[in-house]
C-alpha atoms as a PDB file:
ATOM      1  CA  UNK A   1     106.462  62.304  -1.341  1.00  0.00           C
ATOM      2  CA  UNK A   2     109.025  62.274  -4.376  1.00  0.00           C
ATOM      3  CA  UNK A   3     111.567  64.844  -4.588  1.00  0.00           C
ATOM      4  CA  UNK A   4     112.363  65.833  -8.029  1.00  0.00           C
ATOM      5  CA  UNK A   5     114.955  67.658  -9.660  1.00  0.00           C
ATOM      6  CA  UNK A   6     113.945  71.983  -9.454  1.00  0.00           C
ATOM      7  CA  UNK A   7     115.286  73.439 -13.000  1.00  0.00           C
ATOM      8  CA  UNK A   8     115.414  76.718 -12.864  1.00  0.00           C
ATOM      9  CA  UNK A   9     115.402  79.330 -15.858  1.00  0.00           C
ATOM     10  CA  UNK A  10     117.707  81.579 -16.607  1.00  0.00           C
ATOM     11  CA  UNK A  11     116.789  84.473 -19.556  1.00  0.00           C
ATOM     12  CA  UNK A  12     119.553  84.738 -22.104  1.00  0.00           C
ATOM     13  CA  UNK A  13     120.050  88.155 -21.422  1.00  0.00           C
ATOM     14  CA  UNK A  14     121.980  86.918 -18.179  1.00  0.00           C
ATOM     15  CA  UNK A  15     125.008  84.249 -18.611  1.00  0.00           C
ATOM     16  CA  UNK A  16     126.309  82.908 -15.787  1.00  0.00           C
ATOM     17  CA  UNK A  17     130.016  82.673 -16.348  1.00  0.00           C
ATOM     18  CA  UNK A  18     131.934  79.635 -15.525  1.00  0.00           C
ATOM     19  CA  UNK A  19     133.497  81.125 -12.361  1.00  0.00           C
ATOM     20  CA  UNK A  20     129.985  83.242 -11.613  1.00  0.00           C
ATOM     21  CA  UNK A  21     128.671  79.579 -11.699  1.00  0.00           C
ATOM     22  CA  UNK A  22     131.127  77.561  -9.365  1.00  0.00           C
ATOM     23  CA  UNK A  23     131.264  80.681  -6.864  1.00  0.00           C
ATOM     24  CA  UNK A  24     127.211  79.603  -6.855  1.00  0.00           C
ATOM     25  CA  UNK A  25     127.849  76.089  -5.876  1.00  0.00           C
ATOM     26  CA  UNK A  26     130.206  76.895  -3.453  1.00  0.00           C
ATOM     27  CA  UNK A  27     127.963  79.178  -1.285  1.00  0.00           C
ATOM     28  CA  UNK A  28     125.628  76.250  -1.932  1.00  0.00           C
ATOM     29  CA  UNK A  29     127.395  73.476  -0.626  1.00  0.00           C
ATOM     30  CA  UNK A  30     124.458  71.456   0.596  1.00  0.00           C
ATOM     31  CA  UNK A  31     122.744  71.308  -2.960  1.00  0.00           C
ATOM     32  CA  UNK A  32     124.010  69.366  -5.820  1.00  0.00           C
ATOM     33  CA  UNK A  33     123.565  71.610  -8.674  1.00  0.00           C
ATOM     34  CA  UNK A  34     124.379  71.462 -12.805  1.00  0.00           C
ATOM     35  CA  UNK A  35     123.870  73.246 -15.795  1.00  0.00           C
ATOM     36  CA  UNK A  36     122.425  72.749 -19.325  1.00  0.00           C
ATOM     37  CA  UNK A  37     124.329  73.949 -21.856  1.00  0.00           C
ATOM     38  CA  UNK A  38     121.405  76.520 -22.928  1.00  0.00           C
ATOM     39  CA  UNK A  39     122.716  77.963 -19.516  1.00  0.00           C
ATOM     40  CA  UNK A  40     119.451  76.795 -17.217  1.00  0.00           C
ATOM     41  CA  UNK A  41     120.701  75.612 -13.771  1.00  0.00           C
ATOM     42  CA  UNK A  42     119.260  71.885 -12.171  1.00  0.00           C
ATOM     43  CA  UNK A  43     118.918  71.919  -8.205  1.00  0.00           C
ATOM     44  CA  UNK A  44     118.875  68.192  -7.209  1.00  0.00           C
ATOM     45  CA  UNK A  45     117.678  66.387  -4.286  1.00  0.00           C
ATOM     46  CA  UNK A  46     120.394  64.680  -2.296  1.00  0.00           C
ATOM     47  CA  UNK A  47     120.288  61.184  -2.984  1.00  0.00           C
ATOM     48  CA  UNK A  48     118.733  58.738  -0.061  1.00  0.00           C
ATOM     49  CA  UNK A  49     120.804  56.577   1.997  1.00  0.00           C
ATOM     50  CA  UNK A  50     120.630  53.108  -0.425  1.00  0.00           C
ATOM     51  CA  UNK A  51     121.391  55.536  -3.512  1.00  0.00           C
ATOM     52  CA  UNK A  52     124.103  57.358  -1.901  1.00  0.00           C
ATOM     53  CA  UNK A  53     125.311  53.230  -0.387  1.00  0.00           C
ATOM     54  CA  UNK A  54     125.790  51.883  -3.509  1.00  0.00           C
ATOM     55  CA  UNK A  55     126.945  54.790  -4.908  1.00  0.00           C
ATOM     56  CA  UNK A  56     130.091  54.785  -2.523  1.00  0.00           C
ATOM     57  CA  UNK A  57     130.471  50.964  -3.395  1.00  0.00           C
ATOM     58  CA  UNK A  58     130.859  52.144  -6.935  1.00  0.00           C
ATOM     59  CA  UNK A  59     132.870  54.762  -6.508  1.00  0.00           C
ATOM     60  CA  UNK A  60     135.028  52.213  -4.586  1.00  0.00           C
ATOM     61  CA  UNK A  61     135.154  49.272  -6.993  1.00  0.00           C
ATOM     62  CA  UNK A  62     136.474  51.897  -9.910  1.00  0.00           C
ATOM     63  CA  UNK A  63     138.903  53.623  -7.681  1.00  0.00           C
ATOM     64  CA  UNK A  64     140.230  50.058  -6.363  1.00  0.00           C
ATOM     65  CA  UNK A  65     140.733  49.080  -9.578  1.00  0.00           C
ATOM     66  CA  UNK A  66     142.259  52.472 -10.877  1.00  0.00           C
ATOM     67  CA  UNK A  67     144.712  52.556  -7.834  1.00  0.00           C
ATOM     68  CA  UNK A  68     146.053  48.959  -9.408  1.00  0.00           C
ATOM     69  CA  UNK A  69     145.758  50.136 -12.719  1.00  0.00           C
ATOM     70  CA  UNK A  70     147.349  53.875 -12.430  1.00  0.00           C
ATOM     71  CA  UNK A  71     146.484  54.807 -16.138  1.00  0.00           C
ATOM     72  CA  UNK A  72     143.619  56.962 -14.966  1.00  0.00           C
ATOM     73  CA  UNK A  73     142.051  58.857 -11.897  1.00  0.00           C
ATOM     74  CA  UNK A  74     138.570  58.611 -10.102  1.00  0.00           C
ATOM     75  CA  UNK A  75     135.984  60.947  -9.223  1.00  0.00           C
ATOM     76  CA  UNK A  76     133.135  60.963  -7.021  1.00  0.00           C
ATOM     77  CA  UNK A  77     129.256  62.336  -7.573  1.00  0.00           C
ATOM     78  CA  UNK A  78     130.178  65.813  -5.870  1.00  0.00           C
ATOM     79  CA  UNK A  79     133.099  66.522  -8.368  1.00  0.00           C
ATOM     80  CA  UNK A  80     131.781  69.014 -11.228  1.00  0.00           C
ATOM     81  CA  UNK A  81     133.044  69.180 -14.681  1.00  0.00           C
ATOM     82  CA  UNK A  82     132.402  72.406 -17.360  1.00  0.00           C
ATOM     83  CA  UNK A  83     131.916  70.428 -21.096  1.00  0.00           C
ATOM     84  CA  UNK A  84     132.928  72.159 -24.229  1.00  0.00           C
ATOM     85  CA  UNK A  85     129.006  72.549 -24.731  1.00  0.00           C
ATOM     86  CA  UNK A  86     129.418  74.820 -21.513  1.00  0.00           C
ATOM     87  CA  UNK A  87     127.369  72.789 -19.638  1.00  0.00           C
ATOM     88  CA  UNK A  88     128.446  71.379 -16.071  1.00  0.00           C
ATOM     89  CA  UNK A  89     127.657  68.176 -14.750  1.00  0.00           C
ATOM     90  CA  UNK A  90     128.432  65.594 -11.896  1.00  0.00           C
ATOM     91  CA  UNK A  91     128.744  62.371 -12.783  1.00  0.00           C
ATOM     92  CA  UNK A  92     127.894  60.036  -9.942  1.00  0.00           C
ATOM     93  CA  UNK A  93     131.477  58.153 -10.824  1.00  0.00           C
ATOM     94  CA  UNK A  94     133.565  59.344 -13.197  1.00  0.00           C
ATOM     95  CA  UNK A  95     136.960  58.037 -14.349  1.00  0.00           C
ATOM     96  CA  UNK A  96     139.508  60.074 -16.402  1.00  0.00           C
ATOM     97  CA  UNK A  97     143.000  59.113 -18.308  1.00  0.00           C
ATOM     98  CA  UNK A  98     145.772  60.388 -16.009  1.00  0.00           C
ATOM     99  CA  UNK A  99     147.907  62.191 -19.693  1.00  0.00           C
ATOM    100  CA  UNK A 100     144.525  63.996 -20.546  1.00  0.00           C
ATOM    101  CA  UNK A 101     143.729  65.090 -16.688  1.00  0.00           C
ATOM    102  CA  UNK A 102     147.587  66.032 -16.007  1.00  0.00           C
ATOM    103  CA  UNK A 103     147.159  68.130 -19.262  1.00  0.00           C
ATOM    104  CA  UNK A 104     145.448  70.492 -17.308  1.00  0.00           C
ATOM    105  CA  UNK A 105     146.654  73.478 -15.040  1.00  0.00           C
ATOM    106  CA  UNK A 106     146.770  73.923 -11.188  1.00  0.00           C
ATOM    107  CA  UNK A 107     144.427  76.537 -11.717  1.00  0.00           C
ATOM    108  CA  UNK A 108     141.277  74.473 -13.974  1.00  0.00           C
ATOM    109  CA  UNK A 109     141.884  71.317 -11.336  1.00  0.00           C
ATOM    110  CA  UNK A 110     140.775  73.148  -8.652  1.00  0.00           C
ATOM    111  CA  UNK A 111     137.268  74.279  -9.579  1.00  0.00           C
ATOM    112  CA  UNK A 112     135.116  72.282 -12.488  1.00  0.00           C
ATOM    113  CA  UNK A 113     137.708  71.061 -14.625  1.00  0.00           C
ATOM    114  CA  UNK A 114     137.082  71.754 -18.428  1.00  0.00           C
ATOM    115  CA  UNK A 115     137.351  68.199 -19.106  1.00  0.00           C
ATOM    116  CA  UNK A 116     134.975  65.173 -20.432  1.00  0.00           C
ATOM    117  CA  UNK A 117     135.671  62.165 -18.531  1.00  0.00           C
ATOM    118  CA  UNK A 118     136.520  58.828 -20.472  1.00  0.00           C
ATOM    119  CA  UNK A 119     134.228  56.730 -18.050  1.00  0.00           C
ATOM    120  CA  UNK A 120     130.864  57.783 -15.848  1.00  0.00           C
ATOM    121  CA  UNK A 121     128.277  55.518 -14.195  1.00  0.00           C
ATOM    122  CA  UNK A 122     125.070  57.035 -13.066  1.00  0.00           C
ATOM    123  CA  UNK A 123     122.448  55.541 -10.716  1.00  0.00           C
ATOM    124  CA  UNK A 124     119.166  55.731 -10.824  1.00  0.00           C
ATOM    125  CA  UNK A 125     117.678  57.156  -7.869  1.00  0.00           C
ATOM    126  CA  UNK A 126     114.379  57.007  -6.812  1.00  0.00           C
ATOM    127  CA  UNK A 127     113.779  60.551  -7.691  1.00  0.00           C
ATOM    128  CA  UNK A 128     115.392  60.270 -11.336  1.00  0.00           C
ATOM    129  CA  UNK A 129     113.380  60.024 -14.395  1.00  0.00           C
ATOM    130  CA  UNK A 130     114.607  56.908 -16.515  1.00  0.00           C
ATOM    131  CA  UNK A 131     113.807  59.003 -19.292  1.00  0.00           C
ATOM    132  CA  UNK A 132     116.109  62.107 -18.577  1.00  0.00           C
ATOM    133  CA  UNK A 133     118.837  59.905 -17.276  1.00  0.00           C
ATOM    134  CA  UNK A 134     118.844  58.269 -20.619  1.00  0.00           C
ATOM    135  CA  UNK A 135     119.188  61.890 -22.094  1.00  0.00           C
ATOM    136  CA  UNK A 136     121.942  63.172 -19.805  1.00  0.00           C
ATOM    137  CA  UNK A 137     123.980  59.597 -21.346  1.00  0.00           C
ATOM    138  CA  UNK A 138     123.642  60.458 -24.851  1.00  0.00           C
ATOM    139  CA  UNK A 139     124.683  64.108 -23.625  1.00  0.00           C
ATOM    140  CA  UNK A 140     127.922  62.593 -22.253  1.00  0.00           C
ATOM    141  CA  UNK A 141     128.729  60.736 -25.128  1.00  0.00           C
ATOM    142  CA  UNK A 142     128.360  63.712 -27.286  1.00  0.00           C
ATOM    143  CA  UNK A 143     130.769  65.816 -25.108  1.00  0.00           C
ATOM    144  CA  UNK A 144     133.163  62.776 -25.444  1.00  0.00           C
ATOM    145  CA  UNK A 145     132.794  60.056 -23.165  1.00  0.00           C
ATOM    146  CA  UNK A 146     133.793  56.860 -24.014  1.00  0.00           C
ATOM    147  CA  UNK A 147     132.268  54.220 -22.212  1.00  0.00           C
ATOM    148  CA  UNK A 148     129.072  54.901 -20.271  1.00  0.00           C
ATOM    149  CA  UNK A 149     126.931  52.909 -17.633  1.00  0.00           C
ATOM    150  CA  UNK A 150     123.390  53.707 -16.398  1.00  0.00           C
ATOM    151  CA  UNK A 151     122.074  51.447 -13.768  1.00  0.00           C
ATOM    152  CA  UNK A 152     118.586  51.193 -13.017  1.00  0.00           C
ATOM    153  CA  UNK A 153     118.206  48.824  -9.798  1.00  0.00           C
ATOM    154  CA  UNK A 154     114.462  48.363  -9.348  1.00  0.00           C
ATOM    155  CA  UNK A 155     114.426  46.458 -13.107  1.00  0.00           C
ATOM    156  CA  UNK A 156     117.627  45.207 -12.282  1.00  0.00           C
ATOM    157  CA  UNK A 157     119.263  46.667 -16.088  1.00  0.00           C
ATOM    158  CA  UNK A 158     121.988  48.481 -17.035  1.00  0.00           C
ATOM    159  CA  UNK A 159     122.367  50.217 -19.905  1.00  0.00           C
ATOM    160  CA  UNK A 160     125.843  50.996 -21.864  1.00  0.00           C
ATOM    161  CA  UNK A 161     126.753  54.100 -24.241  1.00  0.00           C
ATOM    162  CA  UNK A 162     129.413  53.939 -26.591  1.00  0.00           C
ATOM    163  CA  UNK A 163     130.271  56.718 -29.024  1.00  0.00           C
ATOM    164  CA  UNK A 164     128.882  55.500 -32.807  1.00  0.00           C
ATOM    165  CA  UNK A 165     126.959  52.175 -31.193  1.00  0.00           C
ATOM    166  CA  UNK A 166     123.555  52.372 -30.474  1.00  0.00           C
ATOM    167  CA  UNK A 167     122.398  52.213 -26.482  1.00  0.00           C
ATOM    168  CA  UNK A 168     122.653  48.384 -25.009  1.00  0.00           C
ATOM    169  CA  UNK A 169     120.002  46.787 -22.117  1.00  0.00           C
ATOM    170  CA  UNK A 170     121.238  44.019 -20.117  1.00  0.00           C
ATOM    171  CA  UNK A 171     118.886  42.287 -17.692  1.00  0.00           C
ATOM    172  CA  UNK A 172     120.052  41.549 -14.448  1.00  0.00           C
ATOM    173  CA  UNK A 173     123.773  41.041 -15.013  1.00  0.00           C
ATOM    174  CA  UNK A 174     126.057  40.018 -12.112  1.00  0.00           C
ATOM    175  CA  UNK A 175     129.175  41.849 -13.678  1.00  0.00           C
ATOM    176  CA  UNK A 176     129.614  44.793 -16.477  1.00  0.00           C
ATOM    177  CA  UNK A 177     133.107  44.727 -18.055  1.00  0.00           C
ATOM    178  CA  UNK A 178     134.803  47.968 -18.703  1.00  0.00           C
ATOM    179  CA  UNK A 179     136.482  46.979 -21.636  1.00  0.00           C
ATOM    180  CA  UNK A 180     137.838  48.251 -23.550  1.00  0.00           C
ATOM    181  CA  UNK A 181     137.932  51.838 -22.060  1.00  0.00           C
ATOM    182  CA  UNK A 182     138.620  50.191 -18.425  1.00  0.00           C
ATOM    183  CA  UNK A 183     141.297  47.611 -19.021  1.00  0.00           C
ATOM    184  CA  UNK A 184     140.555  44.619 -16.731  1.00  0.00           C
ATOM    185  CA  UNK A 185     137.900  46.226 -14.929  1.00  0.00           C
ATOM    186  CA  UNK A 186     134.670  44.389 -14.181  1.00  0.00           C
ATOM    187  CA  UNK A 187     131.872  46.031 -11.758  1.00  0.00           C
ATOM    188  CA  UNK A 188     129.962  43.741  -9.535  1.00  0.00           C
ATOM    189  CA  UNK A 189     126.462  44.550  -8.961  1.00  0.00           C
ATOM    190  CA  UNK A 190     125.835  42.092  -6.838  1.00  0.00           C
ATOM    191  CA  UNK A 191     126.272  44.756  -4.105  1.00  0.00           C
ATOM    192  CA  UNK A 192     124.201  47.236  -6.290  1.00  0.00           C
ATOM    193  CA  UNK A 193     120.936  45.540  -6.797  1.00  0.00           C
END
Protein backbone atom coordinates (compact mmCIF):
# COMPACT_ATOMS: atom_id res chain seq x y z
CA UNK A 1 0.00 0.00 0.00
CA UNK A 2 1.11 3.70 -0.93
CA UNK A 3 0.62 6.36 1.48
CA UNK A 4 -0.21 9.59 -0.06
CA UNK A 5 -0.31 13.00 0.99
CA UNK A 6 -4.25 13.75 2.89
CA UNK A 7 -5.13 17.56 1.79
CA UNK A 8 -7.58 18.71 3.65
CA UNK A 9 -10.09 21.69 2.88
CA UNK A 10 -10.55 24.46 4.63
CA UNK A 11 -13.83 26.94 3.60
CA UNK A 12 -12.75 30.54 3.27
CA UNK A 13 -15.00 31.59 5.77
CA UNK A 14 -12.35 30.13 8.34
CA UNK A 15 -8.50 31.40 8.11
CA UNK A 16 -6.22 29.79 10.03
CA UNK A 17 -3.87 32.44 11.30
CA UNK A 18 -0.21 32.00 11.22
CA UNK A 19 0.07 31.34 14.99
CA UNK A 20 -3.59 29.35 14.92
CA UNK A 21 -1.55 27.29 12.33
CA UNK A 22 1.88 26.51 14.11
CA UNK A 23 -0.07 25.98 17.57
CA UNK A 24 -1.70 23.03 15.06
CA UNK A 25 1.58 21.51 14.24
CA UNK A 26 2.76 21.61 17.50
CA UNK A 27 -0.03 19.51 19.14
CA UNK A 28 0.72 17.45 16.04
CA UNK A 29 4.16 16.68 16.37
CA UNK A 30 4.14 13.27 14.77
CA UNK A 31 2.65 14.58 11.36
CA UNK A 32 4.48 16.67 8.94
CA UNK A 33 2.01 19.15 7.87
CA UNK A 34 1.97 22.46 5.27
CA UNK A 35 -0.19 24.84 3.84
CA UNK A 36 -1.24 26.18 0.39
CA UNK A 37 -1.42 29.56 0.14
CA UNK A 38 -5.36 29.36 -0.69
CA UNK A 39 -5.15 28.35 3.10
CA UNK A 40 -5.87 24.29 2.55
CA UNK A 41 -3.64 22.28 4.97
CA UNK A 42 -1.37 18.94 3.48
CA UNK A 43 -0.98 16.00 6.13
CA UNK A 44 2.05 13.97 4.88
CA UNK A 45 3.19 10.56 5.43
CA UNK A 46 6.48 10.30 7.26
CA UNK A 47 9.02 9.46 4.91
CA UNK A 48 10.44 5.60 4.95
CA UNK A 49 13.71 4.72 6.28
CA UNK A 50 15.92 5.05 2.69
CA UNK A 51 14.01 8.52 2.13
CA UNK A 52 14.49 9.77 5.52
CA UNK A 53 18.68 8.03 5.03
CA UNK A 54 19.53 10.01 2.35
CA UNK A 55 17.75 12.73 3.43
CA UNK A 56 20.04 13.07 6.62
CA UNK A 57 23.11 12.56 4.21
CA UNK A 58 21.87 15.66 2.51
CA UNK A 59 21.12 17.56 5.13
CA UNK A 60 24.72 16.70 6.21
CA UNK A 61 26.70 17.40 3.04
CA UNK A 62 25.01 21.17 2.98
CA UNK A 63 25.49 21.78 6.62
CA UNK A 64 29.28 20.44 6.33
CA UNK A 65 29.84 22.63 3.80
CA UNK A 66 27.93 25.69 5.37
CA UNK A 67 29.83 25.17 8.75
CA UNK A 68 33.20 25.83 6.41
CA UNK A 69 31.58 28.35 4.54
CA UNK A 70 29.69 30.48 7.45
CA UNK A 71 27.85 32.82 4.90
CA UNK A 72 24.62 30.97 5.47
CA UNK A 73 22.67 28.53 7.87
CA UNK A 74 21.03 25.01 7.33
CA UNK A 75 17.78 23.59 7.92
CA UNK A 76 16.38 20.28 8.12
CA UNK A 77 12.86 18.70 6.58
CA UNK A 78 10.99 19.34 10.03
CA UNK A 79 11.82 23.16 10.03
CA UNK A 80 8.63 25.18 8.67
CA UNK A 81 8.73 28.42 6.93
CA UNK A 82 5.40 31.01 6.40
CA UNK A 83 6.06 32.58 2.50
CA UNK A 84 4.84 35.99 1.67
CA UNK A 85 2.07 34.00 -0.37
CA UNK A 86 1.06 32.84 3.28
CA UNK A 87 1.69 29.54 2.57
CA UNK A 88 4.00 27.25 4.88
CA UNK A 89 6.22 24.71 3.77
CA UNK A 90 9.15 22.32 4.82
CA UNK A 91 11.70 21.98 2.67
CA UNK A 92 13.45 18.66 3.05
CA UNK A 93 16.96 20.86 3.17
CA UNK A 94 16.93 24.24 3.12
CA UNK A 95 19.83 26.72 3.26
CA UNK A 96 19.47 30.46 4.09
CA UNK A 97 22.04 33.64 3.93
CA UNK A 98 23.10 34.26 7.55
CA UNK A 99 22.42 38.78 6.91
CA UNK A 100 18.82 37.88 5.61
CA UNK A 101 18.09 35.10 8.52
CA UNK A 102 19.81 37.40 11.35
CA UNK A 103 17.41 40.12 9.93
CA UNK A 104 14.84 38.53 11.72
CA UNK A 105 13.61 38.78 15.45
CA UNK A 106 13.94 36.36 18.46
CA UNK A 107 10.39 36.17 18.32
CA UNK A 108 9.73 35.00 14.13
CA UNK A 109 12.97 32.45 14.65
CA UNK A 110 11.29 30.55 16.96
CA UNK A 111 8.13 29.37 15.21
CA UNK A 112 7.92 29.31 11.08
CA UNK A 113 10.11 31.99 10.19
CA UNK A 114 8.59 34.47 7.56
CA UNK A 115 11.41 33.84 5.36
CA UNK A 116 12.11 32.19 1.71
CA UNK A 117 15.17 30.25 1.83
CA UNK A 118 17.98 30.94 -0.87
CA UNK A 119 18.60 27.08 -1.35
CA UNK A 120 16.08 23.81 -0.86
CA UNK A 121 16.53 20.24 -2.11
CA UNK A 122 13.58 17.97 -2.07
CA UNK A 123 13.51 14.16 -2.45
CA UNK A 124 11.35 12.23 -4.00
CA UNK A 125 9.80 9.76 -1.89
CA UNK A 126 8.08 6.90 -2.81
CA UNK A 127 4.82 8.38 -1.88
CA UNK A 128 5.44 11.81 -3.82
CA UNK A 129 3.93 12.57 -7.08
CA UNK A 130 6.77 13.70 -9.61
CA UNK A 131 4.21 15.85 -10.86
CA UNK A 132 3.31 17.91 -7.64
CA UNK A 133 6.89 17.96 -6.55
CA UNK A 134 7.64 19.69 -9.76
CA UNK A 135 4.80 22.21 -8.76
CA UNK A 136 5.84 22.82 -5.15
CA UNK A 137 9.62 23.90 -7.12
CA UNK A 138 8.19 26.41 -9.31
CA UNK A 139 6.18 27.52 -6.05
CA UNK A 140 9.54 28.08 -4.31
CA UNK A 141 11.02 29.91 -6.91
CA UNK A 142 8.15 32.22 -7.07
CA UNK A 143 8.32 32.99 -3.28
CA UNK A 144 12.09 33.65 -3.94
CA UNK A 145 14.34 30.88 -3.92
CA UNK A 146 17.30 30.97 -5.70
CA UNK A 147 18.71 27.83 -6.53
CA UNK A 148 16.54 24.71 -6.35
CA UNK A 149 17.20 20.83 -6.54
CA UNK A 150 14.62 18.03 -6.96
CA UNK A 151 15.99 14.58 -6.91
CA UNK A 152 14.18 11.77 -8.19
CA UNK A 153 16.30 8.47 -7.32
CA UNK A 154 14.45 5.64 -9.05
CA UNK A 155 15.32 7.53 -12.71
CA UNK A 156 18.37 8.54 -11.24
CA UNK A 157 17.63 12.72 -12.38
CA UNK A 158 17.73 15.73 -10.80
CA UNK A 159 16.16 18.57 -11.74
CA UNK A 160 17.36 22.39 -11.05
CA UNK A 161 15.12 25.70 -10.68
CA UNK A 162 16.50 28.95 -11.15
CA UNK A 163 14.47 32.15 -11.01
CA UNK A 164 13.98 33.45 -14.98
CA UNK A 165 15.65 29.95 -16.49
CA UNK A 166 13.54 27.37 -17.52
CA UNK A 167 13.59 23.83 -15.34
CA UNK A 168 16.95 21.62 -16.16
CA UNK A 169 17.04 17.38 -16.22
CA UNK A 170 20.26 15.80 -15.65
CA UNK A 171 20.56 12.03 -15.97
CA UNK A 172 22.35 10.27 -13.50
CA UNK A 173 24.92 12.83 -12.37
CA UNK A 174 27.56 11.91 -9.76
CA UNK A 175 27.79 15.60 -8.41
CA UNK A 176 25.33 18.86 -8.65
CA UNK A 177 27.25 22.13 -8.12
CA UNK A 178 25.66 24.79 -6.08
CA UNK A 179 26.99 27.53 -7.86
CA UNK A 180 26.53 30.15 -7.90
CA UNK A 181 24.03 30.45 -4.94
CA UNK A 182 26.30 27.80 -2.89
CA UNK A 183 29.84 28.98 -3.37
CA UNK A 184 32.08 25.88 -3.66
CA UNK A 185 29.50 23.53 -2.83
CA UNK A 186 29.08 20.32 -4.81
CA UNK A 187 26.48 17.46 -3.59
CA UNK A 188 27.45 13.91 -4.12
CA UNK A 189 24.78 11.59 -4.98
CA UNK A 190 26.64 8.86 -5.06
CA UNK A 191 25.27 8.20 -1.54
CA UNK A 192 21.74 9.28 -2.79
CA UNK A 193 20.99 6.96 -5.60
Amino acid sequence: MTLSNLVVKIPSSFQMTDDQFFNLCQFNRDLRIERTKTGDVIIMPPTGSETGNRNGDMFFQVTLWAKKDKTGITFDSSTGFTFASGQTLSPDVSWIKLERWNALSPEEKEKFAPICPDFVIELRSPSDSLKSLKEKMQEYIEEGVKLGLLIDRKPRQVYIYRPGVPEECLDNPATVSGEPILPGFVLDLTEIW
